[in-house]
C-alpha atoms as a PDB file:
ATOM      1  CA  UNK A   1       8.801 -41.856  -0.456  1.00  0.00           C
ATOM      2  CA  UNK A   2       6.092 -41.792  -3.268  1.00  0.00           C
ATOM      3  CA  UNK A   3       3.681 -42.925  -0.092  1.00  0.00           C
ATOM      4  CA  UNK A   4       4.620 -39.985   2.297  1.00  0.00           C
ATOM      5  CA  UNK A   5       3.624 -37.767  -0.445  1.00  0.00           C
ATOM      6  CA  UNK A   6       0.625 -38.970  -1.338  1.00  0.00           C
ATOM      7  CA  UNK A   7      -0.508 -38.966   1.805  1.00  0.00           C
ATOM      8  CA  UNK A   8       0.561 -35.796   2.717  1.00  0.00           C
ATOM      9  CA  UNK A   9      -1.633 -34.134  -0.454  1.00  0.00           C
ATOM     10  CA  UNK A  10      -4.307 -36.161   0.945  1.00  0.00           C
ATOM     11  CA  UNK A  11      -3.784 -34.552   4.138  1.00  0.00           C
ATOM     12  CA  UNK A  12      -3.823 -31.353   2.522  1.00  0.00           C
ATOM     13  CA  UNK A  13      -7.153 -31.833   0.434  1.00  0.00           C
ATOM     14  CA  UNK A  14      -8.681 -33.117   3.653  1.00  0.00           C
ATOM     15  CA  UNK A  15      -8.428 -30.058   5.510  1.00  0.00           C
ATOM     16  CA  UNK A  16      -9.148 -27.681   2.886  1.00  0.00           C
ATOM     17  CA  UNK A  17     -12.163 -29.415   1.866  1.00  0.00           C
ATOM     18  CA  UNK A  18     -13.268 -29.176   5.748  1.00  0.00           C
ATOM     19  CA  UNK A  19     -12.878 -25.548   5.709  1.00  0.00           C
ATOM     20  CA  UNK A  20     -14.130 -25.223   3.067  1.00  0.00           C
ATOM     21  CA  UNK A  21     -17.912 -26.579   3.950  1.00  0.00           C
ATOM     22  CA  UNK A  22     -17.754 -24.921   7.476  1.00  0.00           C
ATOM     23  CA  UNK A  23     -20.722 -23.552   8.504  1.00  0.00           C
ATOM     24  CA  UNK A  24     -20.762 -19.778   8.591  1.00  0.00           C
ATOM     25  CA  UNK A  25     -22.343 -19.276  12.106  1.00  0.00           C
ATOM     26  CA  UNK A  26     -18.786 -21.336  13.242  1.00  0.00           C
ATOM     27  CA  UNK A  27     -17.020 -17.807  13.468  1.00  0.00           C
ATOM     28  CA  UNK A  28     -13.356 -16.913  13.843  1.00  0.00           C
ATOM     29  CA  UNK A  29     -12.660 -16.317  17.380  1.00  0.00           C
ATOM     30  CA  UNK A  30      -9.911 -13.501  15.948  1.00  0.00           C
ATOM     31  CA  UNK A  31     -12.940 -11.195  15.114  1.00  0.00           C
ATOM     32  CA  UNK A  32     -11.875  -7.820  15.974  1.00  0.00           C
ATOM     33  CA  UNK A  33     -15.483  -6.472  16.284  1.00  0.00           C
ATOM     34  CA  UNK A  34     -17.658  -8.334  18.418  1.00  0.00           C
ATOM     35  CA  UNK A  35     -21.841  -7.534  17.521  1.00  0.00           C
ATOM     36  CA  UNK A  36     -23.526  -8.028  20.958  1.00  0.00           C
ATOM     37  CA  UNK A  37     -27.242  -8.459  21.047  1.00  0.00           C
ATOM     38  CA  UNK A  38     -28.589  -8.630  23.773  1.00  0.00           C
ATOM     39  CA  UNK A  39     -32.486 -10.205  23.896  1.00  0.00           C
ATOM     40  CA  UNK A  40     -35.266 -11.467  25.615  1.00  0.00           C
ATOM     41  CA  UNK A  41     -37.375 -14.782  24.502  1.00  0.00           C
ATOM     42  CA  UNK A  42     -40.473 -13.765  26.115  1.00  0.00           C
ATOM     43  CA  UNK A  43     -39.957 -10.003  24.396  1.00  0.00           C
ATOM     44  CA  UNK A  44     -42.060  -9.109  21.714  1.00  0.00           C
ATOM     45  CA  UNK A  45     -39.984  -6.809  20.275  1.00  0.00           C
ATOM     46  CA  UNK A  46     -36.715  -9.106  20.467  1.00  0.00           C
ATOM     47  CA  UNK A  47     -38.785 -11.308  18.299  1.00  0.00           C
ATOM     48  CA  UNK A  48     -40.064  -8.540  15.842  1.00  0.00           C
ATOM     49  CA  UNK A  49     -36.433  -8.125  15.267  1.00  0.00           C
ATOM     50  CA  UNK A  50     -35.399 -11.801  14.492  1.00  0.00           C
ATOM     51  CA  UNK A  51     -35.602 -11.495  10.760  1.00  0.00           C
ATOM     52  CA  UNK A  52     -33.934  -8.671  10.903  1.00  0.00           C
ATOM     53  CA  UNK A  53     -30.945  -9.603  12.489  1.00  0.00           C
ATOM     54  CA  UNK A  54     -30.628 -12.693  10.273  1.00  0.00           C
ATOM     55  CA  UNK A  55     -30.634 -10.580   7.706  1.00  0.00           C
ATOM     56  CA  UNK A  56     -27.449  -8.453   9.045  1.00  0.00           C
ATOM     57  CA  UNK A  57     -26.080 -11.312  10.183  1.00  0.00           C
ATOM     58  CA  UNK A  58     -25.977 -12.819   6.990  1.00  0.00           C
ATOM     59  CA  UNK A  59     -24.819  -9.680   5.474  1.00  0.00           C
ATOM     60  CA  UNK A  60     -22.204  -8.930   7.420  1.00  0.00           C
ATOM     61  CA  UNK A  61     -20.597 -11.983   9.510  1.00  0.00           C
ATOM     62  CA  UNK A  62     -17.286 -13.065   8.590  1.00  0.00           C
ATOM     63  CA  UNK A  63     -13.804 -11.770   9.536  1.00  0.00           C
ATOM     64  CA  UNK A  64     -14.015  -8.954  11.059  1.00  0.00           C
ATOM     65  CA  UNK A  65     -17.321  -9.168  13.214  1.00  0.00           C
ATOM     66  CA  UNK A  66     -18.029 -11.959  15.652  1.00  0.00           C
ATOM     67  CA  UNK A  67     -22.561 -11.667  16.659  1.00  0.00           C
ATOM     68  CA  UNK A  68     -23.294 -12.710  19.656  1.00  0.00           C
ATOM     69  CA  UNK A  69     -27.451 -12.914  21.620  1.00  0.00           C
ATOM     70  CA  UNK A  70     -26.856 -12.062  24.719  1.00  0.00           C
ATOM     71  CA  UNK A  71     -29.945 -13.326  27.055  1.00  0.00           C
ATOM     72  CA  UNK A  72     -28.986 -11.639  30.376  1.00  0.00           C
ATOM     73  CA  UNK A  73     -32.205 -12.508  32.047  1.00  0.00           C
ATOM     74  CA  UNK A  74     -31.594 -14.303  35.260  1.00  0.00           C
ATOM     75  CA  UNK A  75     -34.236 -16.447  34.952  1.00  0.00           C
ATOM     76  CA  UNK A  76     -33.774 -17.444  30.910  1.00  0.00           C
ATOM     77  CA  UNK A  77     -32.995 -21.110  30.764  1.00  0.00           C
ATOM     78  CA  UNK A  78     -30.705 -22.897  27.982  1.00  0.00           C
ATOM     79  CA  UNK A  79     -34.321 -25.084  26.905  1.00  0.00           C
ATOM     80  CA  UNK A  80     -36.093 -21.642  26.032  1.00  0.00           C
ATOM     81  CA  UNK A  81     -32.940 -20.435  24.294  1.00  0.00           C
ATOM     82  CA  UNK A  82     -32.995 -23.817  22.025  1.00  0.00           C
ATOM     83  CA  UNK A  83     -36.607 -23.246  21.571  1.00  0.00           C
ATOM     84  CA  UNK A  84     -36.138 -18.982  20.867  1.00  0.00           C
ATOM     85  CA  UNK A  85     -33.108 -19.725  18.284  1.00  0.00           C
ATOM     86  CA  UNK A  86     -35.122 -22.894  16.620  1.00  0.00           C
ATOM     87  CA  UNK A  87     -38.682 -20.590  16.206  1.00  0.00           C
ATOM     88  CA  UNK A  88     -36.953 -17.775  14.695  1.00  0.00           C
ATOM     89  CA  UNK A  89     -33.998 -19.644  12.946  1.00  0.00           C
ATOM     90  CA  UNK A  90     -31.587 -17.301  14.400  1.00  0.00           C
ATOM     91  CA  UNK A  91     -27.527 -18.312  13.297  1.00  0.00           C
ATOM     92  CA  UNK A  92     -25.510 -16.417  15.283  1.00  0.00           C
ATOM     93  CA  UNK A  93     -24.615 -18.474  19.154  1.00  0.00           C
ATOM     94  CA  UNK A  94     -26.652 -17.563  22.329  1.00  0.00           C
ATOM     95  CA  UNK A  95     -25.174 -17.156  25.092  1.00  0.00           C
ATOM     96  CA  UNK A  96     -26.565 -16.690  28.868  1.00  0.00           C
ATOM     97  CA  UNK A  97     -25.745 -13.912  30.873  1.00  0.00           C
ATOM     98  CA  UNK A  98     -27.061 -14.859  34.721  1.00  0.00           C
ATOM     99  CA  UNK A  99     -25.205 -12.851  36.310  1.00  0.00           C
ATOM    100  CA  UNK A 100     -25.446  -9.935  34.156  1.00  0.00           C
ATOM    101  CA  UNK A 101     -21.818  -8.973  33.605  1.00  0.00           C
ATOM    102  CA  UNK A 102     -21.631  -7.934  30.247  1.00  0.00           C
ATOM    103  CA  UNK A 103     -25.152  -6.195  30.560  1.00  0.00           C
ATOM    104  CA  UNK A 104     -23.196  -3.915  33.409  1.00  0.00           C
ATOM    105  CA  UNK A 105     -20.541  -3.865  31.308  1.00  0.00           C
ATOM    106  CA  UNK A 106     -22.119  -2.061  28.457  1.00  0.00           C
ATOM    107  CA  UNK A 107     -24.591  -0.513  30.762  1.00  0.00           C
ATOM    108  CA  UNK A 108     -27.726  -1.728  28.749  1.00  0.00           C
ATOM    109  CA  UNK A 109     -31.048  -1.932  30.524  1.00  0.00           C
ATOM    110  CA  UNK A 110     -32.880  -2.825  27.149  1.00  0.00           C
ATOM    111  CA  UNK A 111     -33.613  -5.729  25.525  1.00  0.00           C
ATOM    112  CA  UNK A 112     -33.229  -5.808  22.020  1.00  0.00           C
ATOM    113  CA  UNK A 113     -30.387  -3.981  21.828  1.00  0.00           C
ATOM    114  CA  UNK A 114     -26.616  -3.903  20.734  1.00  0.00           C
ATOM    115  CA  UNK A 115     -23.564  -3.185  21.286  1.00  0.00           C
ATOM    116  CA  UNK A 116     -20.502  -3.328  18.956  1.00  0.00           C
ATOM    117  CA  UNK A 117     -17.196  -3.232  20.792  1.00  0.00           C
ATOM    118  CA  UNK A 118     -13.843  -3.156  19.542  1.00  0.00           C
ATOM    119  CA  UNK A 119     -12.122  -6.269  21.320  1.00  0.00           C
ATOM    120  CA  UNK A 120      -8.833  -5.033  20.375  1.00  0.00           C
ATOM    121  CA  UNK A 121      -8.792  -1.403  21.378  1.00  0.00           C
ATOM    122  CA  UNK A 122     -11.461  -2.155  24.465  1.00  0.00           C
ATOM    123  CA  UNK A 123     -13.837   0.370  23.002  1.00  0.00           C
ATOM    124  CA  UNK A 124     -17.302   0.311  22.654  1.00  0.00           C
ATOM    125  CA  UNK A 125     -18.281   1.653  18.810  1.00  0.00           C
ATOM    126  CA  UNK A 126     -22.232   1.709  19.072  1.00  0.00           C
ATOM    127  CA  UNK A 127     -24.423   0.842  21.817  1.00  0.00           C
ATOM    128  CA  UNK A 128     -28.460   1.254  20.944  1.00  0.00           C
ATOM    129  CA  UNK A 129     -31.448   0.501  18.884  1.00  0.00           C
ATOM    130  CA  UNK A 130     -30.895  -1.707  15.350  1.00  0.00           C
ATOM    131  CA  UNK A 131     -33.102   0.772  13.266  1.00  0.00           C
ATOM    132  CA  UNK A 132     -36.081   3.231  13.895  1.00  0.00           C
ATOM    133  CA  UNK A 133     -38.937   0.549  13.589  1.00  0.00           C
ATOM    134  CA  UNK A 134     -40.392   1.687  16.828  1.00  0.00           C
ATOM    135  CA  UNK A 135     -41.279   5.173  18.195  1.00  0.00           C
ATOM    136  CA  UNK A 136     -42.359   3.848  21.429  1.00  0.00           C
ATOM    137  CA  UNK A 137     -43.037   0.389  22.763  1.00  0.00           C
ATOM    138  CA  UNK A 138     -46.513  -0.515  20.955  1.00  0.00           C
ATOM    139  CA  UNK A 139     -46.013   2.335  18.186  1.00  0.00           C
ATOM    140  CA  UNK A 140     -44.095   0.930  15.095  1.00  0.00           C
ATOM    141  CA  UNK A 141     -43.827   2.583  11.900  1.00  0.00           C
ATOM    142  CA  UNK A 142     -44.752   2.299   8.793  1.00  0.00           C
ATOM    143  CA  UNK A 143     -41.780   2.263   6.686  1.00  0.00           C
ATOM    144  CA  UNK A 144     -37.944   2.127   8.490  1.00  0.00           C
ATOM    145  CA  UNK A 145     -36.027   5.199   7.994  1.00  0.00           C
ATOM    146  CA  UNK A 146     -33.004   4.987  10.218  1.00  0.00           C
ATOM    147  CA  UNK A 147     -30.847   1.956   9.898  1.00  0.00           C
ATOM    148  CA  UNK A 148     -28.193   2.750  12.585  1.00  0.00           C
ATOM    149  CA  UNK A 149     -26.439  -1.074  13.236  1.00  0.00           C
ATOM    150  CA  UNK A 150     -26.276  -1.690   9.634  1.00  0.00           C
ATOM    151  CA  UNK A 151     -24.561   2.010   9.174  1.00  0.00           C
ATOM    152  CA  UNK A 152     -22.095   1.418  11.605  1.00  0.00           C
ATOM    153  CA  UNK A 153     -21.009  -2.349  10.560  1.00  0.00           C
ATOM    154  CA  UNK A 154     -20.950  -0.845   6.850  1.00  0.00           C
ATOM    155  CA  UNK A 155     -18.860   1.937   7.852  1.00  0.00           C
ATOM    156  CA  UNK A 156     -16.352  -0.229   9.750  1.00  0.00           C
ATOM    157  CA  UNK A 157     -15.983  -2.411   6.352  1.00  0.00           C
ATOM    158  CA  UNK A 158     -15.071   1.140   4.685  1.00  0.00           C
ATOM    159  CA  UNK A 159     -12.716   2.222   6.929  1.00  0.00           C
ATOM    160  CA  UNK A 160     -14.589   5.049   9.364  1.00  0.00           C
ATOM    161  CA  UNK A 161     -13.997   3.438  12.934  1.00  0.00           C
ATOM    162  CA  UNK A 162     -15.202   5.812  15.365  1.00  0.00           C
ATOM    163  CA  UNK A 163     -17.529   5.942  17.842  1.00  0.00           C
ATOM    164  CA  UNK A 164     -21.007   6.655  16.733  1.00  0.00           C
ATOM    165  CA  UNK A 165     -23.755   8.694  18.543  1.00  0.00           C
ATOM    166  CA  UNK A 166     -25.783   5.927  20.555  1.00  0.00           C
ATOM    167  CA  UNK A 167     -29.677   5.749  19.986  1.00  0.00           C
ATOM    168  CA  UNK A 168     -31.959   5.003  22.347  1.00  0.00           C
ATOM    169  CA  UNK A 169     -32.878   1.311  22.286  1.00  0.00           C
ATOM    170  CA  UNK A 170     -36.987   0.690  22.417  1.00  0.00           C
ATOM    171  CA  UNK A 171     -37.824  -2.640  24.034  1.00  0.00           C
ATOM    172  CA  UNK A 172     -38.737  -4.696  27.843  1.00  0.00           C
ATOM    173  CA  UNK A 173     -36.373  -3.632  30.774  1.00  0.00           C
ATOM    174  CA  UNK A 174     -34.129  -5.890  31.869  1.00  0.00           C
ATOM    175  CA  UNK A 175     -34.779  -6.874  35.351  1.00  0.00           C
ATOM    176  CA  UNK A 176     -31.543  -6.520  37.343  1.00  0.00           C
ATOM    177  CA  UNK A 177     -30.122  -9.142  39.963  1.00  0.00           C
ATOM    178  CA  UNK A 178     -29.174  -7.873  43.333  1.00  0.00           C
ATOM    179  CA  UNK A 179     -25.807  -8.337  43.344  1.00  0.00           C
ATOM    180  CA  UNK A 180     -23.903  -5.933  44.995  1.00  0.00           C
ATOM    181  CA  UNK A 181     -20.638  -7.009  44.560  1.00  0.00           C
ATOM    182  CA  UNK A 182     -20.874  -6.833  40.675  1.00  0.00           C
ATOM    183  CA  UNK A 183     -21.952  -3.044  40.788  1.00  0.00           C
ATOM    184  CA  UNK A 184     -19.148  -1.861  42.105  1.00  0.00           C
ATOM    185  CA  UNK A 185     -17.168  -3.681  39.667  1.00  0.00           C
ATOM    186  CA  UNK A 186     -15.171  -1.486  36.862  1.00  0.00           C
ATOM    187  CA  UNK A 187     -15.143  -1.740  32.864  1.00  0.00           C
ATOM    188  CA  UNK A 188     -11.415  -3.349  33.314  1.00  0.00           C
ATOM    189  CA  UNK A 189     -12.521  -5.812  35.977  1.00  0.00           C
ATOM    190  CA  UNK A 190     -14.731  -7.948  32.777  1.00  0.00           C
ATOM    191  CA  UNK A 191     -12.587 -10.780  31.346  1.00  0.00           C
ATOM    192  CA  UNK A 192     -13.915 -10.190  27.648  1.00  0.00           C
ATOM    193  CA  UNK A 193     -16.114 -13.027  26.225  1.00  0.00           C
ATOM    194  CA  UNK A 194     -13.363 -14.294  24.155  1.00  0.00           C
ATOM    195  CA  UNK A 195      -9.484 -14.064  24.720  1.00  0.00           C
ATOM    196  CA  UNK A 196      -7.359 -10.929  23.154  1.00  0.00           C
END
């Protein structure tokens, strides 16, 4: 008797201490938010915005927000992924997009630029730029005045969950596969990226 119970606090201290140490990039799956990205390795921009994004990431992953780089380039390979997420020491998972569905999806044509969609309620909150860095492709500014993904996450933590006026993202085009079939596809027809 005295055995079973030792072993079962041992049991017990085992797994907390596990959890305990996880990594935070190992995210819950429950997330109700999910913080697409979606980026480019060869795009100069996409890695302009690296630090960036670690930064927000770091700020604001836990619970309630799941990030995810979405490379939806046909022609990205997992190697150059590696290689993109080693270089700029990103944290949050990569994930390939070949076929593009979650790029027609959320009807992006930019890359960088994200989306954060309500899993839950199947609504997308913000789709856009991460700040005001750049006027144009080849312009930036100065000084950043316009912090739109960070405003949104922040007012999701405080409550104010509705949509928010989408800004034009500045980046490289996406080159689109030819795949009829997919276009004609609706919203509902997307199994989301992780289960409900």
């Amino acid at each position: 008797m005295f055995e079973n119970r030792s072993m079962g606090r041992l049991t017990y201290m085992l797994i907390f201490f596990v959890f305990s140490f996880l990594p935070k990039n190992l995210q819950s799956q429950h997330s109700m938010y999910e913080v697409y990205i979606f980026m480019h390795e060869s795009c100069k921009i996409c890695q302009y915005y690296t630090p960036t994004l670690k930064n927000i990431f770091d700020k604001y992953n836990g619970e309630k927000f799941r990030f995810v780089g979405v490379f939806p380039n046909a022609y990205s390979k997992k190697n150059e992924r590696i290689l993109f997420q080693k270089k700029h020491q990103i944290p949050f998972k990569l994930v390939p997009d070949r076929n593009q569905h979650l790029m027609l999806k959320f009807g992006v044509e930019i890359t960088p630029e994200v989306v954060v969609y309500n899993r839950k309620k199947d609504e997308v909150i913000y789709k856009g730029r991460i700040d005001n860095s750049y006027v144009k492709v080849g312009d930036r500014r100065r000084v950043v005045t316009s912090f739109e993904l960070e405003k949104v996450l922040e007012g999701i933590l405080e409550g104010r969950v509705e949509p928010v006026q989408n800004m034009p993202a500045i980046g490289c085009f996406i080159e689109k596969t030819s795949n009829p079939y997919l276009e004609k596809l609706r919203i509902k027809d997307f199994v989301p990226l992780t289960p409900k």
